[in-house]
Protein backbone atom coordinates (compact mmCIF):
# COMPACT_ATOMS: atom_id res chain seq x y z
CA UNK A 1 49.57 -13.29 -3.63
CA UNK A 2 48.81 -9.54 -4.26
CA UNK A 3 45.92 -8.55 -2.23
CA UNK A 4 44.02 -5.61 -2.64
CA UNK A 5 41.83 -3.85 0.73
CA UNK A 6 39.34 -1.72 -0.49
CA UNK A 7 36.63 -1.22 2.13
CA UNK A 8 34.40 1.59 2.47
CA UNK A 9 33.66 3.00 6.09
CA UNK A 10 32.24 0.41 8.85
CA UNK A 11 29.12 3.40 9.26
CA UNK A 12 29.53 4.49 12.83
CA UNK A 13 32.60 2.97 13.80
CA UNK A 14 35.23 2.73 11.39
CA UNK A 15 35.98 5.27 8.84
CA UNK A 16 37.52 3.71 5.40
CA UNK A 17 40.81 4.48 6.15
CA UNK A 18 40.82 2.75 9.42
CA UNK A 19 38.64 -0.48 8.57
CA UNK A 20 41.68 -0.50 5.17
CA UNK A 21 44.36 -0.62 7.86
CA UNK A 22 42.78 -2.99 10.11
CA UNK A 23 41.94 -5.08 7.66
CA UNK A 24 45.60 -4.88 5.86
CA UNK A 25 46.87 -5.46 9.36
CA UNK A 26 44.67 -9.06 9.41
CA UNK A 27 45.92 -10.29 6.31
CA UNK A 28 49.06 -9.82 7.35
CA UNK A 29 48.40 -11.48 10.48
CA UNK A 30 46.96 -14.46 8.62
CA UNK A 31 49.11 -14.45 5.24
CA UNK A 32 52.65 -12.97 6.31
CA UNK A 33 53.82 -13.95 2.60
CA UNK A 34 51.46 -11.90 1.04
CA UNK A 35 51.91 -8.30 -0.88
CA UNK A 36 48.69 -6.17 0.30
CA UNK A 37 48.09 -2.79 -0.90
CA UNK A 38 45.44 -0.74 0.70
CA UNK A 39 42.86 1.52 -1.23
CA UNK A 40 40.07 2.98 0.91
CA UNK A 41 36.67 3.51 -0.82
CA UNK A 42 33.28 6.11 -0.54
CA UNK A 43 30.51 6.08 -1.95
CA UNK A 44 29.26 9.47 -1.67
CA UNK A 45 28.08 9.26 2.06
CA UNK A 46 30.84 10.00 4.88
CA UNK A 47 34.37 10.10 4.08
CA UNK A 48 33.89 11.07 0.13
CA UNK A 49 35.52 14.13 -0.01
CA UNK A 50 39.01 12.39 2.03
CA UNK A 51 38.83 9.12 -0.30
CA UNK A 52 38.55 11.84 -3.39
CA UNK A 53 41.69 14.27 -2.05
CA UNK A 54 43.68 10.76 -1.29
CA UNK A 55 43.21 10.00 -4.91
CA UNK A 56 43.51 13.49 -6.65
CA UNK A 57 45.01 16.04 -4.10
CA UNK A 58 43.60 19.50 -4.83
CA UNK A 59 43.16 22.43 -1.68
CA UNK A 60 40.39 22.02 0.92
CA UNK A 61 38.42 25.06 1.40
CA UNK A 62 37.30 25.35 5.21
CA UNK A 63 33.65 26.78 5.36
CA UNK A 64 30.93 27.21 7.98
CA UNK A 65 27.04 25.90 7.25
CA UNK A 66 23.62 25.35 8.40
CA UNK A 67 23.18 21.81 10.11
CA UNK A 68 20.80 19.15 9.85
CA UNK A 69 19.57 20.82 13.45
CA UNK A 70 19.67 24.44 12.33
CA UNK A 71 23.02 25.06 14.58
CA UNK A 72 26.21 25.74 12.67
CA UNK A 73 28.52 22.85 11.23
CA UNK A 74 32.11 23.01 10.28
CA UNK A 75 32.88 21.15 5.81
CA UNK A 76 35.63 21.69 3.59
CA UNK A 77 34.92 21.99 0.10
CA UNK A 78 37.65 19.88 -2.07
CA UNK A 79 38.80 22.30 -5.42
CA UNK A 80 40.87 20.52 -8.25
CA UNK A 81 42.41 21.92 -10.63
CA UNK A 82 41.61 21.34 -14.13
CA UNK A 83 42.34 22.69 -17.91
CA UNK A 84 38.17 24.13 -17.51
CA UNK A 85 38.64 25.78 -14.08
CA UNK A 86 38.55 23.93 -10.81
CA UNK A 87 36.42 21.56 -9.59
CA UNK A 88 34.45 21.55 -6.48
CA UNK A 89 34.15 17.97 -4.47
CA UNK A 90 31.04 18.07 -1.53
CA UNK A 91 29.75 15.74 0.56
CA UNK A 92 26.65 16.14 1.95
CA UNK A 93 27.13 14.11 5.40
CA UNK A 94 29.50 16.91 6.19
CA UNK A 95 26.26 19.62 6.33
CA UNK A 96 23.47 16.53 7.05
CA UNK A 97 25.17 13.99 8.54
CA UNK A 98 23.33 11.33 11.00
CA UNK A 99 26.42 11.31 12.97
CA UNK A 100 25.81 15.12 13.20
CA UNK A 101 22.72 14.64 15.49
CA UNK A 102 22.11 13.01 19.02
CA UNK A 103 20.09 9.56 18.96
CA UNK A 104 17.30 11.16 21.12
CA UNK A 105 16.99 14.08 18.67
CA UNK A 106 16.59 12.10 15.47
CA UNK A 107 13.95 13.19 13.44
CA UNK A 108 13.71 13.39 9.47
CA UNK A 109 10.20 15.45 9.97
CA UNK A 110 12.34 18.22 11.40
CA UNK A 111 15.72 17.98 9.98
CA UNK A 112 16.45 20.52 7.30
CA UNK A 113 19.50 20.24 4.04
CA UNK A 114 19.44 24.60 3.78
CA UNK A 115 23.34 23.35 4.48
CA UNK A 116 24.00 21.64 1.54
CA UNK A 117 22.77 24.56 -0.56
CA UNK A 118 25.11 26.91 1.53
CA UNK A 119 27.97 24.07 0.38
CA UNK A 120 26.62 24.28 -3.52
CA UNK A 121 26.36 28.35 -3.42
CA UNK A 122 30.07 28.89 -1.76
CA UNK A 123 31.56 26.52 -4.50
CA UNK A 124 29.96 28.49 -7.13
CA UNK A 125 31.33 31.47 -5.70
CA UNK A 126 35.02 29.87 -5.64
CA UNK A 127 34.71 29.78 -9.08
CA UNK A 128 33.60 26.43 -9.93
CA UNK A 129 31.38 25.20 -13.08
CA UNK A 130 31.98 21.69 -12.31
CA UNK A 131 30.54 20.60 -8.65
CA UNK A 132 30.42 16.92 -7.64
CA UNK A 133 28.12 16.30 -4.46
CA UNK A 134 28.08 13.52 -2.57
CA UNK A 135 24.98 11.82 -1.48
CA UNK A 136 24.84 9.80 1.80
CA UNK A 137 24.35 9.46 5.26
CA UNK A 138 22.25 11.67 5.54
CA UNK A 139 19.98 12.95 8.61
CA UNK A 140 17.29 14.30 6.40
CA UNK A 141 13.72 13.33 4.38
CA UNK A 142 13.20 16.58 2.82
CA UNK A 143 13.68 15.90 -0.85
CA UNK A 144 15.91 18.61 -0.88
CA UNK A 145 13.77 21.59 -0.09
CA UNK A 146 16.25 23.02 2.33
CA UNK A 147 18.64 22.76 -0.33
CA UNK A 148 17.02 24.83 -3.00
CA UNK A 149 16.24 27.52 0.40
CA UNK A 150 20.14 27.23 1.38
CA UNK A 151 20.79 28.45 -2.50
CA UNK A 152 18.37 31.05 -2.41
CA UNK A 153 14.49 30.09 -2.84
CA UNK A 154 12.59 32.36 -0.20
CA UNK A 155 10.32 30.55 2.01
CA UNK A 156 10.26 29.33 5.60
CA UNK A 157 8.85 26.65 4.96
CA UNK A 158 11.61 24.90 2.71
CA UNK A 159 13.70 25.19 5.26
CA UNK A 160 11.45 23.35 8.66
CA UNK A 161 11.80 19.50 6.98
CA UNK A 162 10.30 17.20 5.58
CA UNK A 163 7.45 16.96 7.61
CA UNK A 164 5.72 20.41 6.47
CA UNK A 165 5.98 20.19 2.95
CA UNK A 166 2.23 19.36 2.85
CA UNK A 167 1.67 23.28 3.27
CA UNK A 168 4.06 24.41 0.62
CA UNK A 169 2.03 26.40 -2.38
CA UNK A 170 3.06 27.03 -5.66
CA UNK A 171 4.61 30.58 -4.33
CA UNK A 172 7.04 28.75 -2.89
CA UNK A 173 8.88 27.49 -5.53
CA UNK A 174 8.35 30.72 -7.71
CA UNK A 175 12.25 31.57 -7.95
CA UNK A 176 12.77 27.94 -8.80
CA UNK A 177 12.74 28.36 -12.73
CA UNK A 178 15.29 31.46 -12.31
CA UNK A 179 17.63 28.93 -9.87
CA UNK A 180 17.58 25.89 -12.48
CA UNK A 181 18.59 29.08 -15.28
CA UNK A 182 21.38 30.26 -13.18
CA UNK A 183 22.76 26.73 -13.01
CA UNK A 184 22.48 25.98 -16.58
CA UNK A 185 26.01 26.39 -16.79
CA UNK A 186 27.31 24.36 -14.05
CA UNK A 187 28.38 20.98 -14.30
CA UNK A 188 26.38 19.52 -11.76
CA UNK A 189 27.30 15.72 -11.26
CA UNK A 190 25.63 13.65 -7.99
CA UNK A 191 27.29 10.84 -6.77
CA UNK A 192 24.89 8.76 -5.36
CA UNK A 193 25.39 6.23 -2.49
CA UNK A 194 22.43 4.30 -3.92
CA UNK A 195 20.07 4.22 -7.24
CA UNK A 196 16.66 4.63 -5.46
CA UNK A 197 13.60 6.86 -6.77
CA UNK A 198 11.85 9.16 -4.78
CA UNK A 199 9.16 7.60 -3.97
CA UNK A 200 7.86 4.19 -3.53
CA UNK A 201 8.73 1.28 -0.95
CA UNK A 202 12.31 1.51 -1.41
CA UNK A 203 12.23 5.16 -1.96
CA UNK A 204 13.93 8.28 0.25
CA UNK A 205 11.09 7.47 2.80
CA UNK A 206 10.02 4.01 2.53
CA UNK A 207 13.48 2.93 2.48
CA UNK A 208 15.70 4.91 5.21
CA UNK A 209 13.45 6.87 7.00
CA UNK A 210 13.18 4.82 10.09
CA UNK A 211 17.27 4.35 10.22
CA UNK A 212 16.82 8.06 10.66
CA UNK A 213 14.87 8.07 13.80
CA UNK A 214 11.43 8.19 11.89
CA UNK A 215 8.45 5.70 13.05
CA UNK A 216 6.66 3.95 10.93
CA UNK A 217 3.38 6.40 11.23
CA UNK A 218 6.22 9.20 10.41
CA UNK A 219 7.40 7.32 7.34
CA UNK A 220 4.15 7.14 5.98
CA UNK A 221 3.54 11.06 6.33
CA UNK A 222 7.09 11.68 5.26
CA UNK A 223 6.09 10.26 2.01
CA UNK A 224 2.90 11.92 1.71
CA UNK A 225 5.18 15.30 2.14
CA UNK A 226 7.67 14.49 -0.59
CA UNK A 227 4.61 13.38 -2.85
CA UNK A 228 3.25 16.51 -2.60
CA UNK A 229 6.69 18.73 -3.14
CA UNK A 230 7.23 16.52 -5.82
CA UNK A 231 4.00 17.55 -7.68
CA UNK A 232 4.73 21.53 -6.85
CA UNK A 233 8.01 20.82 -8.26
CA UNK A 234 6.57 18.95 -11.44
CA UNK A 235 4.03 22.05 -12.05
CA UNK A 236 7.29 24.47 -12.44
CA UNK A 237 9.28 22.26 -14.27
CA UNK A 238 6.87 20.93 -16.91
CA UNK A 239 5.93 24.47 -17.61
CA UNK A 240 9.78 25.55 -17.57
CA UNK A 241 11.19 26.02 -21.36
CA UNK A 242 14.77 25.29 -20.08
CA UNK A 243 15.20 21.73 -21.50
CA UNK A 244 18.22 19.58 -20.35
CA UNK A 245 18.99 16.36 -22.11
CA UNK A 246 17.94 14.88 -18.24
CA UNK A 247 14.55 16.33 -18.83
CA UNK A 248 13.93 15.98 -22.20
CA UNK A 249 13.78 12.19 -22.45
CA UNK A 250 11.77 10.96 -19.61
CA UNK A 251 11.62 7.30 -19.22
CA UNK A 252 9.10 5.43 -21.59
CA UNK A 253 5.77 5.96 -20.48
CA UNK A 254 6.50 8.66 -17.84
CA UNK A 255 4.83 11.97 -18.38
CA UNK A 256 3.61 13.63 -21.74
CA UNK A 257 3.64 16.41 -24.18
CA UNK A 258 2.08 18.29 -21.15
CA UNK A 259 3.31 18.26 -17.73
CA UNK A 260 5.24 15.00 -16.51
CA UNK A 261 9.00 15.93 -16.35
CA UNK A 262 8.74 16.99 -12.66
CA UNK A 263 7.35 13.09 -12.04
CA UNK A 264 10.37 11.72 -14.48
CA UNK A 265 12.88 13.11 -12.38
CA UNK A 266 11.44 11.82 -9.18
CA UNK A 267 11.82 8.36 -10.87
CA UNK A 268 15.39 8.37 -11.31
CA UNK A 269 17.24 6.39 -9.79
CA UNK A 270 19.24 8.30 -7.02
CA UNK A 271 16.68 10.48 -6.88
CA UNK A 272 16.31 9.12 -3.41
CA UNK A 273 19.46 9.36 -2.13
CA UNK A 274 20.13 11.54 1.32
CA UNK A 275 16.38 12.05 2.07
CA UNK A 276 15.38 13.02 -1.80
CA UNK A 277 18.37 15.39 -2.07
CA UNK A 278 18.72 13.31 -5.58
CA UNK A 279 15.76 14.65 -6.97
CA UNK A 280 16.58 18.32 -5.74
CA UNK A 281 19.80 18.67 -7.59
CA UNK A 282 18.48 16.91 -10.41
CA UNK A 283 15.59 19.51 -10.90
CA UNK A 284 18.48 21.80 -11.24
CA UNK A 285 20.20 19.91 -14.01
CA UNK A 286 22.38 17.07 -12.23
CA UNK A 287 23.23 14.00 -13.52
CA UNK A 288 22.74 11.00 -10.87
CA UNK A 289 25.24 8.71 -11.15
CA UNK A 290 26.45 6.25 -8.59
CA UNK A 291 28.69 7.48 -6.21
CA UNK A 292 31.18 4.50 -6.25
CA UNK A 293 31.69 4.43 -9.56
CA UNK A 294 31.98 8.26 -9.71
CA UNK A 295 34.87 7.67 -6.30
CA UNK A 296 36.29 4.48 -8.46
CA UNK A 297 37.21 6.48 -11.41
CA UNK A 298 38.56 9.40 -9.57
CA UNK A 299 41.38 6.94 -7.88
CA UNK A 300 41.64 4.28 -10.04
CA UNK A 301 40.04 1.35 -8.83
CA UNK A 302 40.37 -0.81 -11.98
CA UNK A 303 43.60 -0.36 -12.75
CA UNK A 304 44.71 -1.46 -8.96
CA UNK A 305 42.14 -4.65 -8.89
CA UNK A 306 43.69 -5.21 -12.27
CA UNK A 307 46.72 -5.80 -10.77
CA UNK A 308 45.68 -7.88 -7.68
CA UNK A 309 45.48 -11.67 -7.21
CA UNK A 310 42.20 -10.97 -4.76
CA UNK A 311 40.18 -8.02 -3.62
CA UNK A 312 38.98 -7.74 -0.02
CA UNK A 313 36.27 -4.96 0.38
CA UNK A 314 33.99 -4.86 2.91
CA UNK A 315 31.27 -2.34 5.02
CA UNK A 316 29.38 -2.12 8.21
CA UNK A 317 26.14 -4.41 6.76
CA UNK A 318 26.47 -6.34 3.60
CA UNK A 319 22.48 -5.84 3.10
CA UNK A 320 20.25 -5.25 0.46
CA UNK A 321 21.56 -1.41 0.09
CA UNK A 322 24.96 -2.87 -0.83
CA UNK A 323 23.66 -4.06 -4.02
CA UNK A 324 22.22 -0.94 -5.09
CA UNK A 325 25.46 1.66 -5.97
CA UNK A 326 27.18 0.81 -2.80
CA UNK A 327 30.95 0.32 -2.94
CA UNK A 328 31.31 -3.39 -2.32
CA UNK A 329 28.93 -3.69 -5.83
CA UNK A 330 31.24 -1.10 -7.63
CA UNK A 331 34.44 -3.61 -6.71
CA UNK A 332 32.52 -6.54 -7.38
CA UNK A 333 31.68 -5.79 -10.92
CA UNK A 334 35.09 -4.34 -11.67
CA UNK A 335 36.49 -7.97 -10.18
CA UNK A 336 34.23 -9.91 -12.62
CA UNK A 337 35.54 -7.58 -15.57
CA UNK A 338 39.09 -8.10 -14.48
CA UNK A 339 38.58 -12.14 -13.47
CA UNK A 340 39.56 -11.03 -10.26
CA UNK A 341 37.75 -12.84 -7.15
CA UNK A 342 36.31 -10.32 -4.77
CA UNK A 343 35.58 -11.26 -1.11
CA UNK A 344 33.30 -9.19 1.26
CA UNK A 345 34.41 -9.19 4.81
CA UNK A 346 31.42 -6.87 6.60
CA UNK A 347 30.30 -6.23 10.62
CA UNK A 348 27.03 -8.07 9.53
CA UNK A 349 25.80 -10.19 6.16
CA UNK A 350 22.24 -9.70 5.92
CA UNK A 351 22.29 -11.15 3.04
CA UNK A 352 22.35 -14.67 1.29
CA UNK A 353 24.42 -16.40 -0.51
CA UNK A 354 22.20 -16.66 -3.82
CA UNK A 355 21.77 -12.62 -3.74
CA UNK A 356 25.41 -12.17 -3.54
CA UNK A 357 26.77 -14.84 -5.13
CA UNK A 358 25.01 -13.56 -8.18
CA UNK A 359 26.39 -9.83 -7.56
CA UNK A 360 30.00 -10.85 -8.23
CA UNK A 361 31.29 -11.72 -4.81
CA UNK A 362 33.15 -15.05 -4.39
CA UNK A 363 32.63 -14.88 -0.20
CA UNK A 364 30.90 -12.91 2.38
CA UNK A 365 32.01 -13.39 6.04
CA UNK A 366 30.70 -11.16 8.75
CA UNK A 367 32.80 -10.17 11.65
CA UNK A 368 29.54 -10.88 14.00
CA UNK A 369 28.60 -14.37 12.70
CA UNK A 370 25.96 -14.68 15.85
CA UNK A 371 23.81 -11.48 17.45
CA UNK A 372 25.43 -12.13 20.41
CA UNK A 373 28.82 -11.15 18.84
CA UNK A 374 27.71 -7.50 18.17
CA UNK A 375 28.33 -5.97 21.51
CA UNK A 376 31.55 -7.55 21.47
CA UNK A 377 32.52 -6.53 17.93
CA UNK A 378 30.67 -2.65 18.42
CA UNK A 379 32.79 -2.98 21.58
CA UNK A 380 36.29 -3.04 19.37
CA UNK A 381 35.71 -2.71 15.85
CA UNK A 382 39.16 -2.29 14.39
CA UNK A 383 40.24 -5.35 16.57
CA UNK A 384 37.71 -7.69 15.90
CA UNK A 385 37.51 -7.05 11.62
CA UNK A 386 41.35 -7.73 12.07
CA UNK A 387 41.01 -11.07 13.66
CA UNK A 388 38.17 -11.91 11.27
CA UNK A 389 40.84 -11.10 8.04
CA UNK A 390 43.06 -12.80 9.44
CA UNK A 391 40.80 -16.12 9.30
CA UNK A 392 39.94 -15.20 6.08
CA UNK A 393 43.59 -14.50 4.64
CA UNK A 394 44.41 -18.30 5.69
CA UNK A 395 41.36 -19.35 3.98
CA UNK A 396 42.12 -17.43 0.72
CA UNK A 397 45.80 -17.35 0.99
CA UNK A 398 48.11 -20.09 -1.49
């Protein structure tokens, strides 16, 4: 058989190039006969820009920016070439990361993106019109206000979290309608690690604060916050005559002839993605599109599952995220296109068998079948997803 691995990162313990080569390593263990061919995945959180240069090749540009802390963080900034100019590849975990700060210092009230705006603004001045950002993993909840102060907006306040942007005034964002001009030109596309709005119970705060270190009192004022940014950044928008295709056609019955295109783009889906940094880039004219299709097309994921007799792909937690623009649903749909079966092989399946049966995937298997199994599989990651393949493989294997 001709197997295809095409994992995304095991968040926190394996990145996708090493859960691809554990897992290749299992099947081999398990199906000895088989041809396996290895093709790690992103979805726009960590390890986006390396799945991207695998697939394309281009130069990385080493730069310096502002952390999710305030301190200093190394990124690279990926440039292709192209017949328009070259274009610039960012990921945002690289400036915002939650691997970037210490589990006693997590807090998304206090945690600021001004380093993905620093990111944006260098690969403008590289010469790019075409910038791809990746959205994911992200240490922040301030619906990108830091990243709008990291390009230029003036204000102290834009840049100290989500948790103050109660006390932002319409001052604030005064240079806002000048910024969204300036990037008129740009190419902005946002790759999205999943399709969630702003707001709302699965939104930036509802959703993912408290995996950020937020409680649940801290949640609730986080989305207050955004709520409030939101209609600051609906007031400048709405009144804005730059008109974007994105902004012009709101969905049906969101906003009016008056006002409204602010609360459209909150609505989006992605514009939750990476603590709201969604909606930020699409008030500056992005186009929110799911990052694993946008990673899939860059290195050819169809044409390789095309060409496979099974696809293994797998993450840290098959959950409920998964299904919403994560990588395992990108190879899942491209598997039912193709006829191909697609099994999930994951740390944990929080999931049932109705939910993803119905997603595409033919099997889900999680390397800790019992909570007691987590230390043990935390303990040795690459070892234990290889021994869990390999039961697979002689499962799947003819």
């Amino acid at each position: 058989m001709r197997i295809l691995v095409a994992p995304d990162c095991f968040t926190g313990t394996l990145s996708a190039q090493q859960a691809a080569e554990a897992m290749g390593a299992g099947w081999a263990d398990g199906a000895p006969h088989d041809e396996v061919t290895a093709l790690p995945l992103a979805d726009g959180g960590p390890g986006f820009v390396d799945t991207v240069h695998g697939g394309l090749g281009g130069e990385l540009v080493p730069t310096t920016v502002t952390g999710p802390l305030g301190g200093q963080v190394p990124a690279v900034i990926l440039l292709v070439p192209s017949p328009h100019g070259p274009v610039a590849y960012l990921e945002s975990a690289q400036a915002v990361g939650l691997h970037l700060v210490p589990d006693g210092q997590r807090d998304p009230t206090r945690t600021t993106s001004v380093g993905v705006g620093e990111m944006l603004r260098t690969a403008l001045g590289l010469g790019a019109r075409r910038v791809v950002v990746g959205l994911g993993g992200s240490a922040t909840n301030d619906g990108g206000a830091g990243l709008l102060a990291g390009l230029g907006l003036r204000g102290d306040l834009l840049r100290a979290g989500g948790g103050t942007l109660g006390h932002l005034a319409p001052e604030d964002l005064a240079d806002l309608a000048a910024l969204r001009r300036e990037l008129a030109a740009v190419d902005l596309v946002v790759a999205c690690d999943v399709d969630v709005p702003l707001l709302g119970l699965h939104g930036a705060s509802g959703g993912f604060a408290a995996q950020k270190g937020a409680t649940p009192e801290q949640a609730q004022h986080l989305e207050r916050q955004l709520g409030h940014f939101a209609h600051l950044v609906d007031a400048v928008v709405s009144a804005d005559t730059l008109r974007r295709d994105l902004l012009a056609a709101p969905p049906p019955g969101v906003g009016a002839a008056r006002g409204g295109a602010g609360r459209a783009l909150a609505q989006l889906a992605g514009a939750g993605a990476a603590g709201g940094l969604g909606f930020a880039l699409a008030v500056l004219g992005g186009r929110l599109l799911a990052g694993s299709d946008v990673v899939a097309d860059a290195i050819g994921l169809s044409s390789a599952i095309a060409q496979a007799d099974l696809v293994v792909t797998g993450e840290g937690s098959f959950d409920w995220q998964s299904l919403h623009g994560k990588a395992v649903s990108a190879v899942a749909s491209r598997g039912l296109t193709h006829g191909v079966p697609v099994v999930v092989v994951a740390g944990q399946v929080l999931i049932g068998r109705r939910e993803w049966g119905a997603a595409g995937v033919a099997g889900a298997y999680a390397v800790a079948e019992d909570p007691h199994d987590l230390d043990h599989a935390m303990a040795d990651p690459a070892g234990t997803l290889r021994a869990r393949v390999a039961r697979v493989a002689r499962t799947w294997s003819r």
